[in-house]
Protein backbone atom coordinates (compact mmCIF):
# COMPACT_ATOMS: atom_id res chain seq x y z
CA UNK A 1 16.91 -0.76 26.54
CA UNK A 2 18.10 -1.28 23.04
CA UNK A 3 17.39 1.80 20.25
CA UNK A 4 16.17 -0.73 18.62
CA UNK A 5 13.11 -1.47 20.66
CA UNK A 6 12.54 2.11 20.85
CA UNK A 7 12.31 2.78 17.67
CA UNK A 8 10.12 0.38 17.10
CA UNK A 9 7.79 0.90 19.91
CA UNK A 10 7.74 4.62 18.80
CA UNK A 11 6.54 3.30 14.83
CA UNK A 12 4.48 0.91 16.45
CA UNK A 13 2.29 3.79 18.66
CA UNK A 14 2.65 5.45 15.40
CA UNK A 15 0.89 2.87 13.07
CA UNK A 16 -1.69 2.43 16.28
CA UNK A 17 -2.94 5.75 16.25
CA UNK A 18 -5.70 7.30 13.93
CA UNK A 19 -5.46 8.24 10.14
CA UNK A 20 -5.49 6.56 7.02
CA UNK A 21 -3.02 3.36 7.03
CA UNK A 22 -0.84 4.61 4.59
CA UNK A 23 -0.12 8.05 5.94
CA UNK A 24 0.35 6.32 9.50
CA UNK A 25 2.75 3.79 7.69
CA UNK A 26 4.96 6.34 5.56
CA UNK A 27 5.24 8.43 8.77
CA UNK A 28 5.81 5.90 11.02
CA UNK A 29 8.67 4.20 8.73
CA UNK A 30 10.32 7.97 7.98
CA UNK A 31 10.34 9.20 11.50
CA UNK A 32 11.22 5.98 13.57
CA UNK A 33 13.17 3.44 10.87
CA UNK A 34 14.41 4.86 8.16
CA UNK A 35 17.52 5.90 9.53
CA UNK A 36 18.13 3.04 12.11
CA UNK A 37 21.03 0.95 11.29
CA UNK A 38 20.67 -2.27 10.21
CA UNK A 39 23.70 -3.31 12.69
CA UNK A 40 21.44 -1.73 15.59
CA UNK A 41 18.75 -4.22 15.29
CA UNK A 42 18.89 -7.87 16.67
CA UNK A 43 20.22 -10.42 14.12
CA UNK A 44 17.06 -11.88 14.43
CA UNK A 45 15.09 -9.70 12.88
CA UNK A 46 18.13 -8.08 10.77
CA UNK A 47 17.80 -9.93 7.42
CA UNK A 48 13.74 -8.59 7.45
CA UNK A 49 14.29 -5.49 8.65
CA UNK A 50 16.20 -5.02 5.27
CA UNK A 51 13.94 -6.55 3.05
CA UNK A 52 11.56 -4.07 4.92
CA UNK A 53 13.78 -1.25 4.75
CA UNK A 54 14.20 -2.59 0.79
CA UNK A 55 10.17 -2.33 0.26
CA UNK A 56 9.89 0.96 2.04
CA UNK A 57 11.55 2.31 -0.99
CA UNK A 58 10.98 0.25 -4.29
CA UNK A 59 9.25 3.10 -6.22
CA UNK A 60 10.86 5.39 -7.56
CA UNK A 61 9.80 8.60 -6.03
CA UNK A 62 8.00 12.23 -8.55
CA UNK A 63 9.28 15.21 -8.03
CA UNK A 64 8.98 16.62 -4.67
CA UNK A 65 7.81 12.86 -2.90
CA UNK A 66 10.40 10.65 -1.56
CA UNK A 67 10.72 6.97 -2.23
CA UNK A 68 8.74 5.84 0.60
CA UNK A 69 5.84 7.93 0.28
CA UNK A 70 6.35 6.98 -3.83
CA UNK A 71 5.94 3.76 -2.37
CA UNK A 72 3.68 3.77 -0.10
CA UNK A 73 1.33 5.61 -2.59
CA UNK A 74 1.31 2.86 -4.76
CA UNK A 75 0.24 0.32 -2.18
CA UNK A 76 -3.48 -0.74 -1.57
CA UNK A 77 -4.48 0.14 2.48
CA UNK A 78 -4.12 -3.72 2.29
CA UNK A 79 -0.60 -3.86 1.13
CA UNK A 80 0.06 -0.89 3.84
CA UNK A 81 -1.49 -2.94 6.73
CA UNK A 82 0.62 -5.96 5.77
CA UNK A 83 3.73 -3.66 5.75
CA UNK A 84 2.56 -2.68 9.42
CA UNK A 85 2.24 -5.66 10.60
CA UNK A 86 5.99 -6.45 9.61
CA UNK A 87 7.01 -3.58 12.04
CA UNK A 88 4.59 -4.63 14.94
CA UNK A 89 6.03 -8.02 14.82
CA UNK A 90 9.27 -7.06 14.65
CA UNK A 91 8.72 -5.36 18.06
CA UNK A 92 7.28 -8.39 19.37
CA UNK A 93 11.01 -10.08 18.49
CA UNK A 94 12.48 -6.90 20.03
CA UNK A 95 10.53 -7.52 23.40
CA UNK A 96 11.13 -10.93 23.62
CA UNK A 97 15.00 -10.48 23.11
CA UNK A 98 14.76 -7.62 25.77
CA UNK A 99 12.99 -10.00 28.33
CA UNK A 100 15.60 -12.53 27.62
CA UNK A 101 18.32 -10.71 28.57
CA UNK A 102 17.21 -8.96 31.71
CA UNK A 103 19.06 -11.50 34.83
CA UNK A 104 16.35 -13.38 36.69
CA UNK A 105 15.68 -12.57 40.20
C-alpha cells in the first residue's frame, strides 16, 4: 500500500468526521498532507496535489497562525468543502491506481 493512499485515507476520515469544515480541513491538510512529497503521490494526481498543496497556503499567515490555517480562515465553509472534496477525490485516484496494480487471480 502506497503512503500515498494512506495519507489520504487518514485526511479523508479526517474531513468525514464532526466539526466545523474548516477546522476539519486545516487539520486534516496539516496532519496528513502537508508534508507528503509531491514525488510520493501518483503522477496522476501529482500536478493537483500541488496546486492543492499551493492553495493550502496562499495567505499569508498573523502572528502565531500558520499559512494554512491563514488560509483556511479566509475561506467561506463553501470554499473549505470544495477544498475537501479535492482531497476525497484524490483518494478515489489513489484507490483506483491501488486496485490496478494488485495481479489478478
Amino acid at each position: 500500500m502506497s503512503s500515498a493512499w494512506e495519507h489520504f485515507f487518514a485526511a479523508t476520515s479526517m474531513l468525514a468526521s464532526s466539526g466545523p469544515i474548516k477546522h476539519r480541513l486545516a487539520e486534516a491538510y496539516r496532519i496528513h498532507l502537508q508534508k507528503l512529497d509531491a514525488e510520493e503521490v501518483p503522477k496522476e494526481i501529482r500536478e493537483e496535489f500541488c496546486s492543492l498543496s499551493n492553495c493550502m497556503s496562499s495567505v499569508r499567515p498573523l502572528r502565531g497562525e500558520s499559512a494554512v490555517h491563514a488560509t483556511v480562515r479566509k475561506m467561506s465553509d463553501t470554499e473549505a468543502g470544495g477544498v475537501a472534496l479535492r482531497i476525497v477525490n484524490k483518494l478515489g485516484v489513489n484507490a483506483r491506481n491501488q486496485g490496478a496494480q494488485r495481479p489478478k487471480l
